[in-house]
Structures are given as structure tokens and as C-alpha cells.
PDB file of N, CA and C in Angstrom:
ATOM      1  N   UNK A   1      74.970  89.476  96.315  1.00  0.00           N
ATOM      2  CA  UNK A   1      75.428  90.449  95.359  1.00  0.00           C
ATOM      3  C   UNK A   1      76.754  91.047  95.760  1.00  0.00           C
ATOM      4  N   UNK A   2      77.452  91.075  95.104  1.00  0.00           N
ATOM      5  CA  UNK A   2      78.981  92.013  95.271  1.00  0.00           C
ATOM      6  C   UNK A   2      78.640  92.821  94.549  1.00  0.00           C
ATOM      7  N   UNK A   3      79.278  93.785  95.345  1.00  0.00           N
ATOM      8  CA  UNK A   3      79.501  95.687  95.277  1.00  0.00           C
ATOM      9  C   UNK A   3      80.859  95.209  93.881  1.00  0.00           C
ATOM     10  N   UNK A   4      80.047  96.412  92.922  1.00  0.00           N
ATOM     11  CA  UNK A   4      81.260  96.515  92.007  1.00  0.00           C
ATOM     12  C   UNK A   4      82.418  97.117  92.336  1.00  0.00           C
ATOM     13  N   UNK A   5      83.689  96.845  92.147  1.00  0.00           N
ATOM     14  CA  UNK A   5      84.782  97.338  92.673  1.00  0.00           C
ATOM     15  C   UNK A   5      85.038  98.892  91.775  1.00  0.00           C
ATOM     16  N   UNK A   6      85.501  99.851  92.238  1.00  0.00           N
ATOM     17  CA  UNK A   6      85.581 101.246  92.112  1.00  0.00           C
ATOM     18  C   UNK A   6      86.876 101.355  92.473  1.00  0.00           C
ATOM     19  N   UNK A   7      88.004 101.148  91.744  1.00  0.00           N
ATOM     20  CA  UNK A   7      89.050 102.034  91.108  1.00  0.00           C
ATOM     21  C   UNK A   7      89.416 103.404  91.504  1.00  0.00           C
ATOM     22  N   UNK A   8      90.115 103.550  91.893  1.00  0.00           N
ATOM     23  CA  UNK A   8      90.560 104.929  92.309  1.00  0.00           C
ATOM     24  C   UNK A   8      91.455 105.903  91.402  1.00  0.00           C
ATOM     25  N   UNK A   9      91.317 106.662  91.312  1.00  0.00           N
ATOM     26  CA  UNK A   9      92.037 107.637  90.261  1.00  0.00           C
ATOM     27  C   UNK A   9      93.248 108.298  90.600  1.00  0.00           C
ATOM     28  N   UNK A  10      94.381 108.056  89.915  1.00  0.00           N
ATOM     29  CA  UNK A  10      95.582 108.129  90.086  1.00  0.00           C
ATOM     30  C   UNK A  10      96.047 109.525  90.216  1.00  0.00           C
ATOM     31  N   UNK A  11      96.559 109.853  91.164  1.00  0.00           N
ATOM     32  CA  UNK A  11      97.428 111.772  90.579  1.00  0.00           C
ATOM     33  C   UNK A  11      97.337 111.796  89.264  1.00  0.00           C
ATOM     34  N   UNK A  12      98.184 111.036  88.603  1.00  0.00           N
ATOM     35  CA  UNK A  12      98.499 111.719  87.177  1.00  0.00           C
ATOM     36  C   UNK A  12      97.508 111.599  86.552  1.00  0.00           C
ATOM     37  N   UNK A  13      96.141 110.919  86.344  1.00  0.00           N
ATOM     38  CA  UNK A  13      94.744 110.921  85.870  1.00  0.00           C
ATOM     39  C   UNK A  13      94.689 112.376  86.409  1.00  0.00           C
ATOM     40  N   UNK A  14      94.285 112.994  87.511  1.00  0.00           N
ATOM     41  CA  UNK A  14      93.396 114.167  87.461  1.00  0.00           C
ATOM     42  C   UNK A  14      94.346 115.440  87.722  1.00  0.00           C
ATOM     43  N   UNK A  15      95.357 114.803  87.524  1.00  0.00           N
ATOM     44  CA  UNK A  15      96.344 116.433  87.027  1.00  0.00           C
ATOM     45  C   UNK A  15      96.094 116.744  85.340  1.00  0.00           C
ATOM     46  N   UNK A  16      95.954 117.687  85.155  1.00  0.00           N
ATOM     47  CA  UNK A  16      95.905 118.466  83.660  1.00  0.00           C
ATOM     48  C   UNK A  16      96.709 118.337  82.922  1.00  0.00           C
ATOM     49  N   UNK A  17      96.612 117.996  81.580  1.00  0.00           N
ATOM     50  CA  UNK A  17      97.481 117.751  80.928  1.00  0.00           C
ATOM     51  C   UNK A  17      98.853 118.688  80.788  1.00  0.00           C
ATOM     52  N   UNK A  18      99.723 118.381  80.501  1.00  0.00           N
ATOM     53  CA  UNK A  18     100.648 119.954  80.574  1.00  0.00           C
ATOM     54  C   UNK A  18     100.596 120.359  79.095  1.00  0.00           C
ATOM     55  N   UNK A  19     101.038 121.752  79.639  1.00  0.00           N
ATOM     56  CA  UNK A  19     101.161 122.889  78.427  1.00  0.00           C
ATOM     57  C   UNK A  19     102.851 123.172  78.146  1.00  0.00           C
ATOM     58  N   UNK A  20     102.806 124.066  77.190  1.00  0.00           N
ATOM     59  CA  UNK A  20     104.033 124.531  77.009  1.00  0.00           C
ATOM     60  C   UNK A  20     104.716 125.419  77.604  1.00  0.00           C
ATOM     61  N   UNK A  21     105.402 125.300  78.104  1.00  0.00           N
ATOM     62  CA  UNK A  21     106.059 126.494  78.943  1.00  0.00           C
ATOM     63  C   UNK A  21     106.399 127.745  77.885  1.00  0.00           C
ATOM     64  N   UNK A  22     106.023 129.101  78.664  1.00  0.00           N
ATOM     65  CA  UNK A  22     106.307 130.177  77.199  1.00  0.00           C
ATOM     66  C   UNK A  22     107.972 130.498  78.148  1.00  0.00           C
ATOM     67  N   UNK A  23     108.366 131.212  76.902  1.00  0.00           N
ATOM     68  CA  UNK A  23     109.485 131.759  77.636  1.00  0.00           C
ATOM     69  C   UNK A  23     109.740 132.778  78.255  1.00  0.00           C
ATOM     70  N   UNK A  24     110.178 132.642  79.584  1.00  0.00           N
ATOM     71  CA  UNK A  24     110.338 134.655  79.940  1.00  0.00           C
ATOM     72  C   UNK A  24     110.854 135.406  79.819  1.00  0.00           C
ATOM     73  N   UNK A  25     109.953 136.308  79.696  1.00  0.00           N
ATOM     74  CA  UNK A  25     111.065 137.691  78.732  1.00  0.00           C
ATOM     75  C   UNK A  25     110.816 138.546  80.106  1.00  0.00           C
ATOM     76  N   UNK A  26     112.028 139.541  80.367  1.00  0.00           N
ATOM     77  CA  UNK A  26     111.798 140.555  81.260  1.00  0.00           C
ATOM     78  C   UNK A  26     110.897 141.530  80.912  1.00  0.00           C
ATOM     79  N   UNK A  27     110.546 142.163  81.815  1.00  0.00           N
ATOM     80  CA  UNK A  27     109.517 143.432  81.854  1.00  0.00           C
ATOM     81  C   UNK A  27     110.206 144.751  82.038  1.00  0.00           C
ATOM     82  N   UNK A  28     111.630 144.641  81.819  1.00  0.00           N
ATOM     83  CA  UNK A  28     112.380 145.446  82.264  1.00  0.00           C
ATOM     84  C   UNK A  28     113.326 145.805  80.408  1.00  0.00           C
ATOM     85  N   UNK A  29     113.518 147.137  80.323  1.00  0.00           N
ATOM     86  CA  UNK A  29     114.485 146.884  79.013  1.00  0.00           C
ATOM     87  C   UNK A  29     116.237 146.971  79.201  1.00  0.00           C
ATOM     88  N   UNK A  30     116.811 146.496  78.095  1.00  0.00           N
ATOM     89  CA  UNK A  30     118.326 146.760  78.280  1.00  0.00           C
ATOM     90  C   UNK A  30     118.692 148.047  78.025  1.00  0.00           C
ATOM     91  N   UNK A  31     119.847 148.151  79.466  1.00  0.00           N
ATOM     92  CA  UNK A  31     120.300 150.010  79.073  1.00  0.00           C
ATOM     93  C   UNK A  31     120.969 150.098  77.700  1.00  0.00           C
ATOM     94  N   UNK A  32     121.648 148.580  77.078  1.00  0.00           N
ATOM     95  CA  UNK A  32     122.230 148.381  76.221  1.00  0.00           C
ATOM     96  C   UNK A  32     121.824 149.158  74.948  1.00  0.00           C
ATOM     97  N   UNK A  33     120.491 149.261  74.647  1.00  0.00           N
ATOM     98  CA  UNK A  33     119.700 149.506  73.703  1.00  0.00           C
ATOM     99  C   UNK A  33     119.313 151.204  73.502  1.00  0.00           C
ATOM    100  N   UNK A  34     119.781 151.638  74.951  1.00  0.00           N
ATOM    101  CA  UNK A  34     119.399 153.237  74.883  1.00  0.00           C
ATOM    102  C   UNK A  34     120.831 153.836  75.253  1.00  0.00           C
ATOM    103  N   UNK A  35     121.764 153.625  74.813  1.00  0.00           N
ATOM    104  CA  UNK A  35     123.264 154.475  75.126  1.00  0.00           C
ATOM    105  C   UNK A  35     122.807 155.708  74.290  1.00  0.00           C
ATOM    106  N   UNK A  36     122.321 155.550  73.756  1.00  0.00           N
ATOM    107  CA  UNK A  36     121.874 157.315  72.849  1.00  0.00           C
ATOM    108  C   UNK A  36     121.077 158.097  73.482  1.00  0.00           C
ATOM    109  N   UNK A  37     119.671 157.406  74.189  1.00  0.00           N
ATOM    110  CA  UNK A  37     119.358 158.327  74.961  1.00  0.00           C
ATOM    111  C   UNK A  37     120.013 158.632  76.359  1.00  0.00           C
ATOM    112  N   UNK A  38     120.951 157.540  77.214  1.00  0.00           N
ATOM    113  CA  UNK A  38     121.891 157.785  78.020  1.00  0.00           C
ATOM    114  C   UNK A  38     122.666 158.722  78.202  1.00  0.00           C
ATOM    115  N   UNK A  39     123.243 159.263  77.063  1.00  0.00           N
ATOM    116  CA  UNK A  39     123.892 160.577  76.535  1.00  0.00           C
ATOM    117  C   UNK A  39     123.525 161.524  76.544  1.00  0.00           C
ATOM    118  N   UNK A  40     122.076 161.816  75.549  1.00  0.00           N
ATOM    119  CA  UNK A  40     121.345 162.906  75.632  1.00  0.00           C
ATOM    120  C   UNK A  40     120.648 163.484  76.819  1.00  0.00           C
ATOM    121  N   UNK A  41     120.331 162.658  78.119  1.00  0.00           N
ATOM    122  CA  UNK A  41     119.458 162.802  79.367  1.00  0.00           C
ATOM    123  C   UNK A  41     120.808 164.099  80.105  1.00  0.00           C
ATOM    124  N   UNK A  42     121.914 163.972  80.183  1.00  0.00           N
ATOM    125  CA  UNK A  42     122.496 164.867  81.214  1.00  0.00           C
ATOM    126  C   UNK A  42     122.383 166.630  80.236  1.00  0.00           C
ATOM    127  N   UNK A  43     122.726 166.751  78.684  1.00  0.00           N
ATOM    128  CA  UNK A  43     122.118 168.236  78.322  1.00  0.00           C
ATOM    129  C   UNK A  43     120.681 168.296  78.141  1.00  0.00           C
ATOM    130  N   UNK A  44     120.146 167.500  78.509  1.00  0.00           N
ATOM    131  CA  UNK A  44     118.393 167.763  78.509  1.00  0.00           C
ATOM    132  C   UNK A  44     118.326 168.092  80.005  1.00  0.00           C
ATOM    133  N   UNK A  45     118.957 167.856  81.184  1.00  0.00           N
ATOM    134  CA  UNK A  45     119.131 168.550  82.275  1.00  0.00           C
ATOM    135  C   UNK A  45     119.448 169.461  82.243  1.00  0.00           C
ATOM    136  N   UNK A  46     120.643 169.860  81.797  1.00  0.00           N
ATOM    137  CA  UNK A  46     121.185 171.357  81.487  1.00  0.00           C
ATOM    138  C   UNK A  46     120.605 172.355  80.844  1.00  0.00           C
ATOM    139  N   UNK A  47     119.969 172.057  79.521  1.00  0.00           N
ATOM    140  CA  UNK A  47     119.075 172.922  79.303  1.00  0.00           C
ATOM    141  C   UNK A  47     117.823 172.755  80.187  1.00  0.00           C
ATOM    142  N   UNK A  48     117.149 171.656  80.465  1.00  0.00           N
ATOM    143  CA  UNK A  48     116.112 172.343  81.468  1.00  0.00           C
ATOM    144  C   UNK A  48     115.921 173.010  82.527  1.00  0.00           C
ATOM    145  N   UNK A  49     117.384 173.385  83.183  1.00  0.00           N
ATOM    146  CA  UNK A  49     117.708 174.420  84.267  1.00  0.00           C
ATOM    147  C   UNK A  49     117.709 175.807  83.341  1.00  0.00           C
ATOM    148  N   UNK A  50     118.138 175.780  82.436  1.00  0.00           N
ATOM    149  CA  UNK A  50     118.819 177.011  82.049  1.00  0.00           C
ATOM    150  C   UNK A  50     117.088 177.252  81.309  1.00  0.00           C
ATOM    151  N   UNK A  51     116.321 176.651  80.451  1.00  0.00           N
ATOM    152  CA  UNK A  51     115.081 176.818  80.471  1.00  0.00           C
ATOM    153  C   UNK A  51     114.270 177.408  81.523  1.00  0.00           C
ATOM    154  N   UNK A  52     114.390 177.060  82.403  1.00  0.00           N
ATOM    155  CA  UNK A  52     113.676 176.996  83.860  1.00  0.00           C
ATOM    156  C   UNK A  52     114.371 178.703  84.404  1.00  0.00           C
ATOM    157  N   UNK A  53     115.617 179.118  84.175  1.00  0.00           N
ATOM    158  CA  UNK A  53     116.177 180.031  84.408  1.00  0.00           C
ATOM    159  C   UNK A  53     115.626 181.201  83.851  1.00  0.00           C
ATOM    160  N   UNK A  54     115.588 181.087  82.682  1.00  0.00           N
ATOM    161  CA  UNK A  54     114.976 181.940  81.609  1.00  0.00           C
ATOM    162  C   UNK A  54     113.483 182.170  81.743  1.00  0.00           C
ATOM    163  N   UNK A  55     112.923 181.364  82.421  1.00  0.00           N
ATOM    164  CA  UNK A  55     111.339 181.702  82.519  1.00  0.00           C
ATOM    165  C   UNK A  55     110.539 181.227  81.502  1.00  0.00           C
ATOM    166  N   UNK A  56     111.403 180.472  81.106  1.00  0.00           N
ATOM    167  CA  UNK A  56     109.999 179.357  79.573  1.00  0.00           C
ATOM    168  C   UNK A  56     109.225 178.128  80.101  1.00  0.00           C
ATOM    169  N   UNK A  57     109.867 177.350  81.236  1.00  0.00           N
ATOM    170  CA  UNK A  57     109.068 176.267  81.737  1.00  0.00           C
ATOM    171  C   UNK A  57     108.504 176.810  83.507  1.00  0.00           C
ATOM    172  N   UNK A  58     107.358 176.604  83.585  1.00  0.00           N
ATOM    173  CA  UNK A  58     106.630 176.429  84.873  1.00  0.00           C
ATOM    174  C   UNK A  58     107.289 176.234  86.137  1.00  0.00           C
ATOM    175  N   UNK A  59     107.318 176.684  86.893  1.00  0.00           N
ATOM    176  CA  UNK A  59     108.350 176.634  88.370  1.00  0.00           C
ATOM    177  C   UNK A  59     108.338 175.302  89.061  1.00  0.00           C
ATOM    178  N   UNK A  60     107.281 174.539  88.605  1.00  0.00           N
ATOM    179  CA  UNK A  60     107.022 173.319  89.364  1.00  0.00           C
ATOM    180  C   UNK A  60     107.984 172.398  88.761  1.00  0.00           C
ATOM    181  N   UNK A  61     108.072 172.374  87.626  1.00  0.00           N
ATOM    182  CA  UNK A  61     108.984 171.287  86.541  1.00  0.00           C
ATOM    183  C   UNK A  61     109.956 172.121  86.421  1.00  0.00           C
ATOM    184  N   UNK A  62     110.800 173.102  86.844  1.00  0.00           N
ATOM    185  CA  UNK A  62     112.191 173.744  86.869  1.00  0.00           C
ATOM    186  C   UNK A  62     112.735 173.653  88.162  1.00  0.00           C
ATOM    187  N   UNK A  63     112.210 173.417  89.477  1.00  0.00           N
ATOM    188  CA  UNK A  63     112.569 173.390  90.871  1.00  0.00           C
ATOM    189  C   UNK A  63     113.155 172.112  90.725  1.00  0.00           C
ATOM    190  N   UNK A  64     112.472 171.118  90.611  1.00  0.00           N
ATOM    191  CA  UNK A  64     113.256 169.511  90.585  1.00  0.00           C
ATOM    192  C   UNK A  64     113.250 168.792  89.562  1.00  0.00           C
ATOM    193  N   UNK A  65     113.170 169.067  88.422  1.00  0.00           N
ATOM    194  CA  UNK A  65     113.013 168.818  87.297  1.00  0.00           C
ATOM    195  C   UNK A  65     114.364 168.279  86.309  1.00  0.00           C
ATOM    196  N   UNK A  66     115.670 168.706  86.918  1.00  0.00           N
ATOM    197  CA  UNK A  66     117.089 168.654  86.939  1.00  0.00           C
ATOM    198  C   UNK A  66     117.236 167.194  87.371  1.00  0.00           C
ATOM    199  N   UNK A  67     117.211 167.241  88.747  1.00  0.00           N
ATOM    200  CA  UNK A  67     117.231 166.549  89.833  1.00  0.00           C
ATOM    201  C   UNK A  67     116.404 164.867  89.537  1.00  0.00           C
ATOM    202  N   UNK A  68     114.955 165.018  88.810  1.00  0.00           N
ATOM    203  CA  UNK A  68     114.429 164.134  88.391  1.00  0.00           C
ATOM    204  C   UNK A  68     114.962 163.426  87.330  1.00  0.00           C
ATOM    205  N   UNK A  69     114.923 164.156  86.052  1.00  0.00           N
ATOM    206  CA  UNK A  69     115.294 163.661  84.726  1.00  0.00           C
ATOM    207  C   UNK A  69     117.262 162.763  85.271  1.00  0.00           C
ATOM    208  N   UNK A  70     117.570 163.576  85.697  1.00  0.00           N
ATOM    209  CA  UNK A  70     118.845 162.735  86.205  1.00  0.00           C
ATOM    210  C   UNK A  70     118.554 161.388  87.211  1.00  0.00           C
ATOM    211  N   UNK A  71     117.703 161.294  87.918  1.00  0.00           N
ATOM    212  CA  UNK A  71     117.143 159.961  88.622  1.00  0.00           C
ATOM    213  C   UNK A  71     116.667 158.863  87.591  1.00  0.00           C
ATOM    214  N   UNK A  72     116.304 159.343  86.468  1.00  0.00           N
ATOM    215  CA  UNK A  72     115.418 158.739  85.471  1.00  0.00           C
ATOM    216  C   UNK A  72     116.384 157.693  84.829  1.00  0.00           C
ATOM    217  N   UNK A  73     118.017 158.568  84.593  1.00  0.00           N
ATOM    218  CA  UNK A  73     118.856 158.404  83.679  1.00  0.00           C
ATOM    219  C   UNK A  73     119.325 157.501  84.561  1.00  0.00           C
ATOM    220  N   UNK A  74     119.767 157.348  85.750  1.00  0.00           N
ATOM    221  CA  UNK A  74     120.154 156.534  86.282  1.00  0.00           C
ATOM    222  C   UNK A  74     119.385 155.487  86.583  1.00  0.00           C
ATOM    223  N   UNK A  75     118.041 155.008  86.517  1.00  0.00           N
ATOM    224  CA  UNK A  75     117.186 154.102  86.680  1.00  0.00           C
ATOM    225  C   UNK A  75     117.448 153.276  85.435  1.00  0.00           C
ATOM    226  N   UNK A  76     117.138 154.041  84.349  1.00  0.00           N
ATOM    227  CA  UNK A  76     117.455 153.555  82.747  1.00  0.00           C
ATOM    228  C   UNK A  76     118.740 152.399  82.648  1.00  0.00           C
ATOM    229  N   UNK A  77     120.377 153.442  83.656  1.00  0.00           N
ATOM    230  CA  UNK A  77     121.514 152.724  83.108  1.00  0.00           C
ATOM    231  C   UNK A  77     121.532 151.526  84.024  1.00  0.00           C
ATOM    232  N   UNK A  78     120.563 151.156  85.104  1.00  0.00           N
ATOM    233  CA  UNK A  78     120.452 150.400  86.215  1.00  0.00           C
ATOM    234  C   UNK A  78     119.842 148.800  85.623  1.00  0.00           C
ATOM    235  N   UNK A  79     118.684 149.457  84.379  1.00  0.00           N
ATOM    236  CA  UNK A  79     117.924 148.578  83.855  1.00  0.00           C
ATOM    237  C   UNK A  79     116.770 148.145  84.592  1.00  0.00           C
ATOM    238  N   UNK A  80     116.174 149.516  85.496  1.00  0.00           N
ATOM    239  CA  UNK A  80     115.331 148.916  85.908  1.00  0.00           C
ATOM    240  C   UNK A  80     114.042 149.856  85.344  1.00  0.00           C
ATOM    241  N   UNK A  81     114.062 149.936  84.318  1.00  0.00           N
ATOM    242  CA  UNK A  81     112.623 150.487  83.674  1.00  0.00           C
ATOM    243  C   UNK A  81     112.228 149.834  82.745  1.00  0.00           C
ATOM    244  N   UNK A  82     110.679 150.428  82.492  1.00  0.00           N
ATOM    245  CA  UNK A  82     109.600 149.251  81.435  1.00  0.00           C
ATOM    246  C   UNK A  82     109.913 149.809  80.669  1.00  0.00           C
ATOM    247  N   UNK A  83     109.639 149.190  78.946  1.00  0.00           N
ATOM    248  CA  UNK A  83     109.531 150.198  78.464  1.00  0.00           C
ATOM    249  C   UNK A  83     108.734 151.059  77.951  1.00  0.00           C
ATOM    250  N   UNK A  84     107.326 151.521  78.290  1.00  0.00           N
ATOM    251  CA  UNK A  84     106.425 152.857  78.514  1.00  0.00           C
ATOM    252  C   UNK A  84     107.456 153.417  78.858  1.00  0.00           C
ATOM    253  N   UNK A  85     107.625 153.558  80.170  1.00  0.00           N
ATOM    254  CA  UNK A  85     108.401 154.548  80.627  1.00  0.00           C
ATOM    255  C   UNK A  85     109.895 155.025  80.235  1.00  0.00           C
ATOM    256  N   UNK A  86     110.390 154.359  79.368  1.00  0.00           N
ATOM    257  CA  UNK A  86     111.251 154.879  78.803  1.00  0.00           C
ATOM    258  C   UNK A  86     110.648 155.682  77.074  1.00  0.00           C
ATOM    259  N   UNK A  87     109.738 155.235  76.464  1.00  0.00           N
ATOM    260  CA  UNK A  87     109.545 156.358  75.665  1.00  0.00           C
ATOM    261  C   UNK A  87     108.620 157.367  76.394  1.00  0.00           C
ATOM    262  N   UNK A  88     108.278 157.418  77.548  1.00  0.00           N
ATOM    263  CA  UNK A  88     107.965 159.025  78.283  1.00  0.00           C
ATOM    264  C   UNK A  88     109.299 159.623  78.687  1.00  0.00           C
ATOM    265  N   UNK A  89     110.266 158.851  79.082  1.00  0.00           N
ATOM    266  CA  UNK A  89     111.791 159.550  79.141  1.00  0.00           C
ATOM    267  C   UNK A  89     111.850 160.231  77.505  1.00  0.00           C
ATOM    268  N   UNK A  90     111.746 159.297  76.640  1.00  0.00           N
ATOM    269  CA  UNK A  90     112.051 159.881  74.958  1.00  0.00           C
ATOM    270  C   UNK A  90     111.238 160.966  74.838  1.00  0.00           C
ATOM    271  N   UNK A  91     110.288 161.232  75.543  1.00  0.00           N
ATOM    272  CA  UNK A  91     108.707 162.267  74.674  1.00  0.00           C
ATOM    273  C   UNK A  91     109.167 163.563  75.893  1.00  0.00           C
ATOM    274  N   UNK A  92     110.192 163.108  76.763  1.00  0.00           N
ATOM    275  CA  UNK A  92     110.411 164.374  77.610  1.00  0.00           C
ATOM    276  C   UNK A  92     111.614 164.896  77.328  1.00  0.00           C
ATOM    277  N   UNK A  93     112.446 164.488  76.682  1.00  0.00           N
ATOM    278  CA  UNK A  93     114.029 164.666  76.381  1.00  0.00           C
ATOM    279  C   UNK A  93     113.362 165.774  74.976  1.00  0.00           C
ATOM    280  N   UNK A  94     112.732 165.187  74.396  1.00  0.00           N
ATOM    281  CA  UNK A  94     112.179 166.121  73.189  1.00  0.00           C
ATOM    282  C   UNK A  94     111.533 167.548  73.637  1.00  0.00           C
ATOM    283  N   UNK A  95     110.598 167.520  74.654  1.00  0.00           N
ATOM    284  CA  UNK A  95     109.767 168.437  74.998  1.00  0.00           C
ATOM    285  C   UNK A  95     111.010 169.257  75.537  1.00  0.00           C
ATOM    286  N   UNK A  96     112.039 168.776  76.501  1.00  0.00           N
ATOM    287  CA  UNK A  96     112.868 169.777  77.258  1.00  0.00           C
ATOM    288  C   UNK A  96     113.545 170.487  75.801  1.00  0.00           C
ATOM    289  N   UNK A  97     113.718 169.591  74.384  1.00  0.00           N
ATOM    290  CA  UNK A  97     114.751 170.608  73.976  1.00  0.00           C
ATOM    291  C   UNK A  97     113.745 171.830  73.019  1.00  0.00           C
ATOM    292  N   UNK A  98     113.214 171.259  72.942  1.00  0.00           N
ATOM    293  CA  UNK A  98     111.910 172.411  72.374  1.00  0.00           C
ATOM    294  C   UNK A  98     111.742 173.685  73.331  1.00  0.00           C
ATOM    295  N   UNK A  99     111.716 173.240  74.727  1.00  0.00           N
ATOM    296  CA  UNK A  99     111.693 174.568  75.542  1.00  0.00           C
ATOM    297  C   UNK A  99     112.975 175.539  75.583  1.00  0.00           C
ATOM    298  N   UNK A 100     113.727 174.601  75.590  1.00  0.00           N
ATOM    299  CA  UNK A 100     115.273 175.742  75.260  1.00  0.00           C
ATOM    300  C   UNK A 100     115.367 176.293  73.770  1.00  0.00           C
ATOM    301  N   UNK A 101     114.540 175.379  73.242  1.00  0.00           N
ATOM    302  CA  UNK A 101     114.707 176.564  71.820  1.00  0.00           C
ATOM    303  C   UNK A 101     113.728 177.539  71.655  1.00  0.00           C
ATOM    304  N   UNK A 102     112.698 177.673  72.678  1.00  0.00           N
ATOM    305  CA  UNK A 102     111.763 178.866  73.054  1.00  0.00           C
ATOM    306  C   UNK A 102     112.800 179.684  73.580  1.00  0.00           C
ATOM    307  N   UNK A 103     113.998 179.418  74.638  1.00  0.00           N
ATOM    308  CA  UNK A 103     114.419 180.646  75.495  1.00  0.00           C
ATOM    309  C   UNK A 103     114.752 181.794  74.289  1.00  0.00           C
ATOM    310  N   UNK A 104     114.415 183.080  74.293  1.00  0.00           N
ATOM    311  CA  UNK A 104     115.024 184.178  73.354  1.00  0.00           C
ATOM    312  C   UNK A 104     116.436 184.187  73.735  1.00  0.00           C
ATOM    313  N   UNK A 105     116.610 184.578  72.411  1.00  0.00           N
ATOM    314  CA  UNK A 105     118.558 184.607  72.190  1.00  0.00           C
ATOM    315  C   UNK A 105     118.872 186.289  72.643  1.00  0.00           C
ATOM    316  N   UNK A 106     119.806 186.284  73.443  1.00  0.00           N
ATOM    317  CA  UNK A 106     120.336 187.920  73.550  1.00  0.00           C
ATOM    318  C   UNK A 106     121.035 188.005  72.263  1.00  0.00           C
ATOM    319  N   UNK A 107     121.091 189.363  72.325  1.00  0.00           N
ATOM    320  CA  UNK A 107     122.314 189.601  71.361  1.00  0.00           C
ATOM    321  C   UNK A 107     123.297 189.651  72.037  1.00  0.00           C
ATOM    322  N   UNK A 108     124.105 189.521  70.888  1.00  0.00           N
ATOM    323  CA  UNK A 108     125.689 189.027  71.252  1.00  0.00           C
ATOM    324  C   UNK A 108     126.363 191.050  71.391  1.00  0.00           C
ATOM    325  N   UNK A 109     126.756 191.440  72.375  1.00  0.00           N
ATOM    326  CA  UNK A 109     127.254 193.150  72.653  1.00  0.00           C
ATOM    327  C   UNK A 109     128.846 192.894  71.894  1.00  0.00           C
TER     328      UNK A 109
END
């Protein structure tokens, strides 16, 4: 009796068929796309000191709160943020100007 002969299976037999390659998109957005909020981030600093001055925002978010939102702005023009985190930059640029329009107005002497 002879042993039936057994064939061996080639790489390309038990590699998987291929797929489509998707394309990659970054996880990162273009600063290109936010020059408007780029702009608005340095008087949303300014008023949030002068907020913070006045006694309308919490001491914790007026101590470095300047200091942050300006780190933010520069991360943004760097291109290295997702974008979540750039509409929490958008939902905080809003909140800061809402607090300066809490500060009471003096009168003008």
C-alpha cells in the first residue's frame, strides 16, 4: 500500500484574503478650520481675569485659568487637539463670556 501523498499548503493559501485598506484620517483637527476661535481665545482670557477680579468666577478657575485657556490656544494653533476637545474649548470661550457679562457695571462718575 502507498501512503497517499499530502500536499502542503502554500503561504498564500493560509494567509487571508485581503481587505481594503480604509484611509487615514487624523485624530487630530486643522488649526486651519478654527482661526475664529484662535482669535477669540486671547479676550476670553482677558475677560476671565478681569471676571475672576471682580469676584463672579470661583478662585480655583481665576488663579490659572488665564494661564490655561492660553495653553489651550496654543495647543489648538499647534494642531495637536481632537476634536471633543476643541468644542469644550468652544463651550468654555462661551461660558467665560457669559461670566463677564455677570460682572456689574460701575457707573461711569
Amino acid at each position: 500500500m502507498e501512503a497517499p501523498s499530502v500536499a502542503k499548503a502554500t503561504k498564500t493559501e493560509l494567509s487571508p484574503p485581503p481587505t481594503r485598506k480604509r484611509k487615514l484620517r487624523s485624530r487630530y483637527v486643522s488649526p486651519e478650520k478654527y482661526v475664529d476661535l484662535l482669535g477669540k481665545i486671547p479676550v476670553a482670557a482677558d475677560r476671565l481675569h478681569a471676571a475672576w477680579e471682580a469676584g463672579v468666577v470661583p478662585d480655583f478657575v481665576g488663579r490659572r485659568g488665564r494661564e490655561n485657556i492660553l495653553r489651550h490656544r496654543d495647543a489648538l494653533a499647534r494642531g495637536v487637539m481632537k476634536k471633543d476637545e476643541v468644542a469644550r474649548l468652544e463651550e468654555w470661550v462661551v461660558a467665560i463670556d457669559n461670566a463677564y457679562a455677570r460682572i456689574p457695571k460701575q457707573p461711569s462718575s
